[in-house]
PDB file of N, CA and C in Angstrom:
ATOM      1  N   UNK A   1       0.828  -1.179   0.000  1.00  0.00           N
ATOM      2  CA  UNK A   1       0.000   0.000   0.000  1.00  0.00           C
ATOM      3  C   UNK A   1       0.879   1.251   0.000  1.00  0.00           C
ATOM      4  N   UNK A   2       1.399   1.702   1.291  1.00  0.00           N
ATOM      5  CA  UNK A   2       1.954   2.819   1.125  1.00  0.00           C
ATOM      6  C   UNK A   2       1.522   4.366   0.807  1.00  0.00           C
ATOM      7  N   UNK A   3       2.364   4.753  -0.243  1.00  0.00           N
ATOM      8  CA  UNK A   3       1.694   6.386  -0.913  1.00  0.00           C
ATOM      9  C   UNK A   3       1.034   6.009  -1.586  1.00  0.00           C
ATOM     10  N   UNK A   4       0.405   5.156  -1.853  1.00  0.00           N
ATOM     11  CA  UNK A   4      -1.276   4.592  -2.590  1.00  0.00           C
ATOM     12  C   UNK A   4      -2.247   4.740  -2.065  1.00  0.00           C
ATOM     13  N   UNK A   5      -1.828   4.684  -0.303  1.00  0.00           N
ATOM     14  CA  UNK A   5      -2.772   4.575   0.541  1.00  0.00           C
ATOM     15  C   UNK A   5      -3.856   5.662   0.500  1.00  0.00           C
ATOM     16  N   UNK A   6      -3.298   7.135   0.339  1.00  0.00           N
ATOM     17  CA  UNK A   6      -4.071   8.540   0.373  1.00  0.00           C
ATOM     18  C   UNK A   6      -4.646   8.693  -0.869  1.00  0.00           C
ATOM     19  N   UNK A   7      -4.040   7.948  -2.073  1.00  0.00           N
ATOM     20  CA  UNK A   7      -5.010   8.222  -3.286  1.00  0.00           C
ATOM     21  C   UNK A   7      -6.573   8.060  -2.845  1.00  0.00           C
ATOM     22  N   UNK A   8      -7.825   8.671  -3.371  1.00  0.00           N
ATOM     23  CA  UNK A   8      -8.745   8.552  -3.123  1.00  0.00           C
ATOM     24  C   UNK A   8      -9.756   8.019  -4.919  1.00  0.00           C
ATOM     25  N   UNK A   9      -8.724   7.899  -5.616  1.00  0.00           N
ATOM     26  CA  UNK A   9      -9.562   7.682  -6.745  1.00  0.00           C
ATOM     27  C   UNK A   9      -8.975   8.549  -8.164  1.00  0.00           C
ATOM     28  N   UNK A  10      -9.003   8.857  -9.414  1.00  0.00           N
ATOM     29  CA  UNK A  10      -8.439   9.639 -10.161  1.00  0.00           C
ATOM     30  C   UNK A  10      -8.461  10.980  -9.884  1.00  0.00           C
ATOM     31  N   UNK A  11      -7.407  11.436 -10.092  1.00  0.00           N
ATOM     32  CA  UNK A  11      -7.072  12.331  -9.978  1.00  0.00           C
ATOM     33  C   UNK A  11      -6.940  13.006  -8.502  1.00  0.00           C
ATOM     34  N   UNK A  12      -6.235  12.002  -8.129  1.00  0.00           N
ATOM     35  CA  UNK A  12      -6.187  12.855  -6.516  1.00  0.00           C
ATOM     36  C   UNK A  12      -6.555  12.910  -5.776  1.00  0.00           C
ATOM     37  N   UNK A  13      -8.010  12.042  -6.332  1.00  0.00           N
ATOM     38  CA  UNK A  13      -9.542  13.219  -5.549  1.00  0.00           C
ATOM     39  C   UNK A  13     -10.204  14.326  -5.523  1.00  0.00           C
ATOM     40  N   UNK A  14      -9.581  14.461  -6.884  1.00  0.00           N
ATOM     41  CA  UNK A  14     -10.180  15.988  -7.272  1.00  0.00           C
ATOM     42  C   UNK A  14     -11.725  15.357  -7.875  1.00  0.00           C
ATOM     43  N   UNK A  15     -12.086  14.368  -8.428  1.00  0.00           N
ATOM     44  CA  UNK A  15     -13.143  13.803  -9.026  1.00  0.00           C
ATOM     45  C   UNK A  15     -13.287  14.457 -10.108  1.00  0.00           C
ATOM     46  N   UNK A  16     -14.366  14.647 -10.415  1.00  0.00           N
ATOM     47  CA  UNK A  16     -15.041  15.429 -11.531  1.00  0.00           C
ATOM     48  C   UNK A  16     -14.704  17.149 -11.833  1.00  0.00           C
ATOM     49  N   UNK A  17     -14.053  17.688 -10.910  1.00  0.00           N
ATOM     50  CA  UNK A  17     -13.485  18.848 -11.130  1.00  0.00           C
ATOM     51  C   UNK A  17     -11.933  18.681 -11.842  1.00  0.00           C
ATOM     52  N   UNK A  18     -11.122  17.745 -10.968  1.00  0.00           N
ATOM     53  CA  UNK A  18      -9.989  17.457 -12.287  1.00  0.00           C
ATOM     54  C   UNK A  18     -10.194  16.726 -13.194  1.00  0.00           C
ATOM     55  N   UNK A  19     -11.105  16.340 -13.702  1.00  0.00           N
ATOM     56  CA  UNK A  19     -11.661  15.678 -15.085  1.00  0.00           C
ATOM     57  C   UNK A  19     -12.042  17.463 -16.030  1.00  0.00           C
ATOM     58  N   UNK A  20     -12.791  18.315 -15.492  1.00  0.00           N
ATOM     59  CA  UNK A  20     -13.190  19.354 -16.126  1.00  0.00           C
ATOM     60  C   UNK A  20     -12.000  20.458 -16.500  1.00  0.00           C
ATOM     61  N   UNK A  21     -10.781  20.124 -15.396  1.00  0.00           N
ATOM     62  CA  UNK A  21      -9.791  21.513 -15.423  1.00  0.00           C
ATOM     63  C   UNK A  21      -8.465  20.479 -16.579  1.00  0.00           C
ATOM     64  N   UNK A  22      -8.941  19.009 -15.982  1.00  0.00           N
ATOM     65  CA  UNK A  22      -7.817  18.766 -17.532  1.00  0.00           C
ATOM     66  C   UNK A  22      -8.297  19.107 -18.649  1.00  0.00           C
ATOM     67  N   UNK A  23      -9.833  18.994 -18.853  1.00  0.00           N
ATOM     68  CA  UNK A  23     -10.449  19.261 -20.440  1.00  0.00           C
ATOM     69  C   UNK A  23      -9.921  20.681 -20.663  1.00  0.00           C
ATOM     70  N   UNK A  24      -9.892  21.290 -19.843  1.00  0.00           N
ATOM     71  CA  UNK A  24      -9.804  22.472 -20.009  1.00  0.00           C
ATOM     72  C   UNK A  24      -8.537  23.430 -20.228  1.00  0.00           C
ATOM     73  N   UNK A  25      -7.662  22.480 -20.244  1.00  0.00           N
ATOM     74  CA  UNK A  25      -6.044  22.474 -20.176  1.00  0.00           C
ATOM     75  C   UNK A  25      -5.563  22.059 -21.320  1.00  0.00           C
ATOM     76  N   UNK A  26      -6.185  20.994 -21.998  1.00  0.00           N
ATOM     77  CA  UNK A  26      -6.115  20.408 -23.313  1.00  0.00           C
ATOM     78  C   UNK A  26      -6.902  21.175 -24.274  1.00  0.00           C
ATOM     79  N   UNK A  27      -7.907  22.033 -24.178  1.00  0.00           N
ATOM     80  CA  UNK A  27      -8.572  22.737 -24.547  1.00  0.00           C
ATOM     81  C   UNK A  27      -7.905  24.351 -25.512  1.00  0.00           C
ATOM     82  N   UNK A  28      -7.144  24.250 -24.109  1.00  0.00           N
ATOM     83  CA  UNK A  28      -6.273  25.820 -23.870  1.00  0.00           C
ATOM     84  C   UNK A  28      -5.058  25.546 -24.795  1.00  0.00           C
ATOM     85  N   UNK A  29      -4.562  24.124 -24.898  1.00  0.00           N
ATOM     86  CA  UNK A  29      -3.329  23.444 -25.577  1.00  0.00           C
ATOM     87  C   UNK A  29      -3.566  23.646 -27.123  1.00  0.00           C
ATOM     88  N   UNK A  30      -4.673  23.277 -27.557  1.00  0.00           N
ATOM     89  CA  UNK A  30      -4.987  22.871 -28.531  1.00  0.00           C
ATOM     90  C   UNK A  30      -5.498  24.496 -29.004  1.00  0.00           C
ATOM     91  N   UNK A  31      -5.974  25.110 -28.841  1.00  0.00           N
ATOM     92  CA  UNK A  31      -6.509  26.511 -28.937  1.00  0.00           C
ATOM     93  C   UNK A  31      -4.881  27.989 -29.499  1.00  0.00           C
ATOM     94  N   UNK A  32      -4.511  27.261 -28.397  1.00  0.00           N
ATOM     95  CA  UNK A  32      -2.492  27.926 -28.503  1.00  0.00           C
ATOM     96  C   UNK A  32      -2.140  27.505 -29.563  1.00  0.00           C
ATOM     97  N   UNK A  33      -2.193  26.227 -29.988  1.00  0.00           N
ATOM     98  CA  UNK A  33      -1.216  26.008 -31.287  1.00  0.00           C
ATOM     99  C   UNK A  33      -2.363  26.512 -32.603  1.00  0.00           C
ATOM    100  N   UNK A  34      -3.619  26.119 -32.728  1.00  0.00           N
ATOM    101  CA  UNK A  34      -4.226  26.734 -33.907  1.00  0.00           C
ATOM    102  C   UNK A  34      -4.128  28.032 -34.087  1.00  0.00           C
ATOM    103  N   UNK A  35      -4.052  29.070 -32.755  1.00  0.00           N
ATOM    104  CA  UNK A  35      -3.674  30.504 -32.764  1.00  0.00           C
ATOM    105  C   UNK A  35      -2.240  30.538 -33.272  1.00  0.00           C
ATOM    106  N   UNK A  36      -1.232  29.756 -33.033  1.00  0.00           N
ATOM    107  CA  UNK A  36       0.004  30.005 -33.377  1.00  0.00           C
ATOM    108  C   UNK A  36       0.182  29.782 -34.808  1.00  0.00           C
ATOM    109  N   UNK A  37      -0.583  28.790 -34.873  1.00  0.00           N
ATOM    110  CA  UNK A  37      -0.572  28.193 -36.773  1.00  0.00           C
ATOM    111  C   UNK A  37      -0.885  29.658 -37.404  1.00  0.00           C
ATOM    112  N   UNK A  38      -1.979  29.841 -37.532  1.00  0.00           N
ATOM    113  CA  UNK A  38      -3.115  30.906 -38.075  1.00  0.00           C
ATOM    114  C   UNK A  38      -2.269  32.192 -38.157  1.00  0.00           C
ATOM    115  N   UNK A  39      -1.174  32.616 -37.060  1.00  0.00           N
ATOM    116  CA  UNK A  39      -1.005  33.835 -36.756  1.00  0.00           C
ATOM    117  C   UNK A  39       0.527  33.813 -37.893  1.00  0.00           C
ATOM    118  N   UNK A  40       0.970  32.599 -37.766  1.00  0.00           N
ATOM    119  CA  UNK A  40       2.485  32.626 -38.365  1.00  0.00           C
ATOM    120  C   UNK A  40       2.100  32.334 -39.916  1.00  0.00           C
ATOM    121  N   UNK A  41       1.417  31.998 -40.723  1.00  0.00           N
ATOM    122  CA  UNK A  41       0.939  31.623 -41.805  1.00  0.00           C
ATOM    123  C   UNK A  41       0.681  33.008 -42.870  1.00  0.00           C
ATOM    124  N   UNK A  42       1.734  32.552 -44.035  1.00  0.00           N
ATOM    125  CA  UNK A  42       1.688  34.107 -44.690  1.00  0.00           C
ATOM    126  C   UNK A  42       0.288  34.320 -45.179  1.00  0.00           C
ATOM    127  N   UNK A  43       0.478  35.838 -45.364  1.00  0.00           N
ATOM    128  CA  UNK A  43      -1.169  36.394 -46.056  1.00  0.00           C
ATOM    129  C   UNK A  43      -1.028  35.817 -47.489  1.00  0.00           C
ATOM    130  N   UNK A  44      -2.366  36.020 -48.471  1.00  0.00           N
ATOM    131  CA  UNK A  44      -2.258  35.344 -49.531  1.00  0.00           C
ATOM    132  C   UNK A  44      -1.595  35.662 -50.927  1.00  0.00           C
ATOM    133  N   UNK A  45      -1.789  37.005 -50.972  1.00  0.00           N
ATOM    134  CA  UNK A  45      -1.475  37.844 -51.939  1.00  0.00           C
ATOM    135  C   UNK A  45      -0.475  39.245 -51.651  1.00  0.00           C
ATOM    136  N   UNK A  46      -0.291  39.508 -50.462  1.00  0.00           N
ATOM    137  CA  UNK A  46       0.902  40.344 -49.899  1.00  0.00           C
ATOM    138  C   UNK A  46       1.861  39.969 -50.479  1.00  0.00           C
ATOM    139  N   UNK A  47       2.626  38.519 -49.860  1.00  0.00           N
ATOM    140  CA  UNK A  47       3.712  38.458 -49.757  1.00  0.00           C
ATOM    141  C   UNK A  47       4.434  38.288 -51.061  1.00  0.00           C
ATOM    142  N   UNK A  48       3.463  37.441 -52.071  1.00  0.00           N
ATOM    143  CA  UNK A  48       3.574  37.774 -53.718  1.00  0.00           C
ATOM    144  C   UNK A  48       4.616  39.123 -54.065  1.00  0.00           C
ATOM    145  N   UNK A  49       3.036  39.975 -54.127  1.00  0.00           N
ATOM    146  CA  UNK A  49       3.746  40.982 -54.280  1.00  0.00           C
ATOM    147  C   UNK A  49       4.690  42.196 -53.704  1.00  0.00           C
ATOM    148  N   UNK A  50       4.829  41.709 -52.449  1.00  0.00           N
ATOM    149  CA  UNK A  50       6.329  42.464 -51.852  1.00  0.00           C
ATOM    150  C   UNK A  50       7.622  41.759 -52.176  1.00  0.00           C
ATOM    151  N   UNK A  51       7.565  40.342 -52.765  1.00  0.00           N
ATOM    152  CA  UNK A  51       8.693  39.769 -52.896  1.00  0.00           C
ATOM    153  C   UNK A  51       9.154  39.828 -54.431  1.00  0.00           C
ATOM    154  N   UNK A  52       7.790  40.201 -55.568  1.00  0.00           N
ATOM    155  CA  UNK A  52       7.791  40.924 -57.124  1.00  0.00           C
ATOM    156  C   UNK A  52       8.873  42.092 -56.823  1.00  0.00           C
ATOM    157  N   UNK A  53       8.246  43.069 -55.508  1.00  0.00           N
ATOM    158  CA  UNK A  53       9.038  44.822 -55.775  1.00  0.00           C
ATOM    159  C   UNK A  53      10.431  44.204 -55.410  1.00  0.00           C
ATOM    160  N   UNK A  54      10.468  43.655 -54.469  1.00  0.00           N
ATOM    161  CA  UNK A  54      11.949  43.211 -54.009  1.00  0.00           C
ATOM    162  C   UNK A  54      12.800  42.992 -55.272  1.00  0.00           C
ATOM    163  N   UNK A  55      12.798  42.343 -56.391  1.00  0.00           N
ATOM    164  CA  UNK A  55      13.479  41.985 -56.899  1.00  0.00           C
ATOM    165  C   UNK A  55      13.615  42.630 -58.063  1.00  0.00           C
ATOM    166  N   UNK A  56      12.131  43.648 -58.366  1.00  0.00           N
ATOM    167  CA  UNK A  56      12.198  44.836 -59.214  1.00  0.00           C
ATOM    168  C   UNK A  56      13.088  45.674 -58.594  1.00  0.00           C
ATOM    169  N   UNK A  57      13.740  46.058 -57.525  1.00  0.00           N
ATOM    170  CA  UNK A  57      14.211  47.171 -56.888  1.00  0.00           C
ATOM    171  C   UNK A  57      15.787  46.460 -57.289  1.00  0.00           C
ATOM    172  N   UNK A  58      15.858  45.199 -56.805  1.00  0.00           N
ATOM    173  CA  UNK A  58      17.716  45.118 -56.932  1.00  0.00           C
ATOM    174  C   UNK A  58      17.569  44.894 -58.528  1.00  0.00           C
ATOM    175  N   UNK A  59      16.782  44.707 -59.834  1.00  0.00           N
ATOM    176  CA  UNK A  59      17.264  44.696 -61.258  1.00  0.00           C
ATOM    177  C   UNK A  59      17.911  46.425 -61.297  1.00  0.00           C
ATOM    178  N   UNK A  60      16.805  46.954 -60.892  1.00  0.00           N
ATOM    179  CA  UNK A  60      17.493  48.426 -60.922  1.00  0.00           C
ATOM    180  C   UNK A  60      18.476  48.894 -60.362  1.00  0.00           C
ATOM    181  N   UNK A  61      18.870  48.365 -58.948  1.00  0.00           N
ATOM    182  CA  UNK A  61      20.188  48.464 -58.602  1.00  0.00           C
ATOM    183  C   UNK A  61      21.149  48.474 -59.207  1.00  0.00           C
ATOM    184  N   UNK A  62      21.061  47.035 -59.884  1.00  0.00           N
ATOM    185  CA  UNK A  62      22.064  46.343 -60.584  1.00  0.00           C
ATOM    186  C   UNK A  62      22.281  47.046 -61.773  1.00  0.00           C
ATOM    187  N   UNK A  63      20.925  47.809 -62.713  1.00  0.00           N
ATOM    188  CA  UNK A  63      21.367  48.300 -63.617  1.00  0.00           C
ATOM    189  C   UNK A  63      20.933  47.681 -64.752  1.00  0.00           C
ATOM    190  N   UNK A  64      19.733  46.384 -64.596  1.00  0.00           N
ATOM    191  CA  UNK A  64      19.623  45.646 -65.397  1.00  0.00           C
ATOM    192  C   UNK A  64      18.538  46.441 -66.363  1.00  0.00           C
ATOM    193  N   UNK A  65      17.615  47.443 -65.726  1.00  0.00           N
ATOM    194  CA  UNK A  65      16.579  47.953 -66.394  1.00  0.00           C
ATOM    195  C   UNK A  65      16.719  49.424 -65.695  1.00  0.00           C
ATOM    196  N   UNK A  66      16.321  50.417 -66.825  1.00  0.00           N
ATOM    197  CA  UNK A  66      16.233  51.520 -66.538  1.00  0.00           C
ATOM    198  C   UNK A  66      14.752  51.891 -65.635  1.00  0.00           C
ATOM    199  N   UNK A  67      15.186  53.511 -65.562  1.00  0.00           N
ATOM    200  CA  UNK A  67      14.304  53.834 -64.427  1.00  0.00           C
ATOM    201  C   UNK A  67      12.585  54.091 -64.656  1.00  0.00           C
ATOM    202  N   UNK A  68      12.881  54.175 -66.340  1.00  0.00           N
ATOM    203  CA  UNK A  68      11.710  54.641 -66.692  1.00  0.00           C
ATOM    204  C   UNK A  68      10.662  53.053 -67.340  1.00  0.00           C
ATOM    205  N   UNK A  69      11.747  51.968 -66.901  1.00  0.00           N
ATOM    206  CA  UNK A  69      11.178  50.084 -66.845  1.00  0.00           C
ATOM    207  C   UNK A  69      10.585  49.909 -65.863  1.00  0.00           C
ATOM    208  N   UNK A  70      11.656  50.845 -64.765  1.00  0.00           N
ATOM    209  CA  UNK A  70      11.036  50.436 -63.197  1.00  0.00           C
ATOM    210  C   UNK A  70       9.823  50.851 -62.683  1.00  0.00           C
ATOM    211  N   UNK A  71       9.804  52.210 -63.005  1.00  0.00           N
ATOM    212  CA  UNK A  71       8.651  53.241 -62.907  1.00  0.00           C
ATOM    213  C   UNK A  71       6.902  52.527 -63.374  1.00  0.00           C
ATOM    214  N   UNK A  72       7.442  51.530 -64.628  1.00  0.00           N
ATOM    215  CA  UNK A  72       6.663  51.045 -65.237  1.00  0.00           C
ATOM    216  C   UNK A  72       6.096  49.493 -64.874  1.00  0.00           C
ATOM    217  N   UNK A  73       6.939  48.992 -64.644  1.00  0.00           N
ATOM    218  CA  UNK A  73       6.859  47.359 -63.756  1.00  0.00           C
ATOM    219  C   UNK A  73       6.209  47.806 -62.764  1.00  0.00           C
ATOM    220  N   UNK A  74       6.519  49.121 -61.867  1.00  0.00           N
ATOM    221  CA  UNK A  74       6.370  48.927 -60.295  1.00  0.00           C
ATOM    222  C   UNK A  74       4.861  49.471 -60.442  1.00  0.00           C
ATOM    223  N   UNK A  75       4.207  50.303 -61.246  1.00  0.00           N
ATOM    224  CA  UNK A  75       2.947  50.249 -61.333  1.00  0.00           C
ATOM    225  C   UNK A  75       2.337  49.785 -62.121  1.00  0.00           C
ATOM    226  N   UNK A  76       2.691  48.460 -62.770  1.00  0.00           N
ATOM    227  CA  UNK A  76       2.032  46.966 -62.905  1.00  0.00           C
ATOM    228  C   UNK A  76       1.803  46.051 -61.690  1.00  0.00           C
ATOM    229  N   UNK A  77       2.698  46.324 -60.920  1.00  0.00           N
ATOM    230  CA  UNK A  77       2.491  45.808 -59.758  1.00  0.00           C
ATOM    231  C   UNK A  77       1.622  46.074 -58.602  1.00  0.00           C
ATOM    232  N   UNK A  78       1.150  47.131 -58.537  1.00  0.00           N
ATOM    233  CA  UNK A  78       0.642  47.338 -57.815  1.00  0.00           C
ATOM    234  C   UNK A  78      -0.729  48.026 -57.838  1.00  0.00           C
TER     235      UNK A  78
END
C-alpha cells in the first residue's frame, strides 16, 4: 500500500473537477497552437507581391533595367 494509501480515486480526488480543469487544459493546448498556426501563416497575396518589388528594386540596382522600366513594372504591380 503505502503512498497509494491517500489516493482517493483519479485524480487525486479531485473527481469530476480534475476531469473538467484537464479538459480544459487540453482545450487551452490545442486553442495555442491553432492561434500560433493561423497567426504565423503568410497572407495570400501580400507576400507575392512584396517579394515581385523586391526583386524589381535590386534589377534596378544592378542596372539591369532603366528607371523609366522600373517606374513602369512597379505600377504593374501594384
Amino acid at each position: 500500500m503505502g503512498w497509494m494509501s491517500n489516493c482517493t480515486g483519479y485524480a487525486g480526488g479531485w473527481g469530476w473537477i480534475g476531469g473538467i480543469v484537464m479538459m480544459l487544459l487540453w482545450a487551452a493546448l490545442v486553442a495555442g497552437i491553432v492561434w500560433f498556426a493561423v497567426t504565423r501563416a503568410p497572407t495570400g497575396a501580400a507576400r507575392p507581391a512584396a517579394h515581385a518589388r523586391s526583386i524589381l528594386a535590386e534589377r534596378f540596382a544592378r542596372g539591369e533595367i532603366s528607371g523609366d522600366e522600373y517606374d513602369e513594372m512597379l505600377r504593374r504591380l501594384t
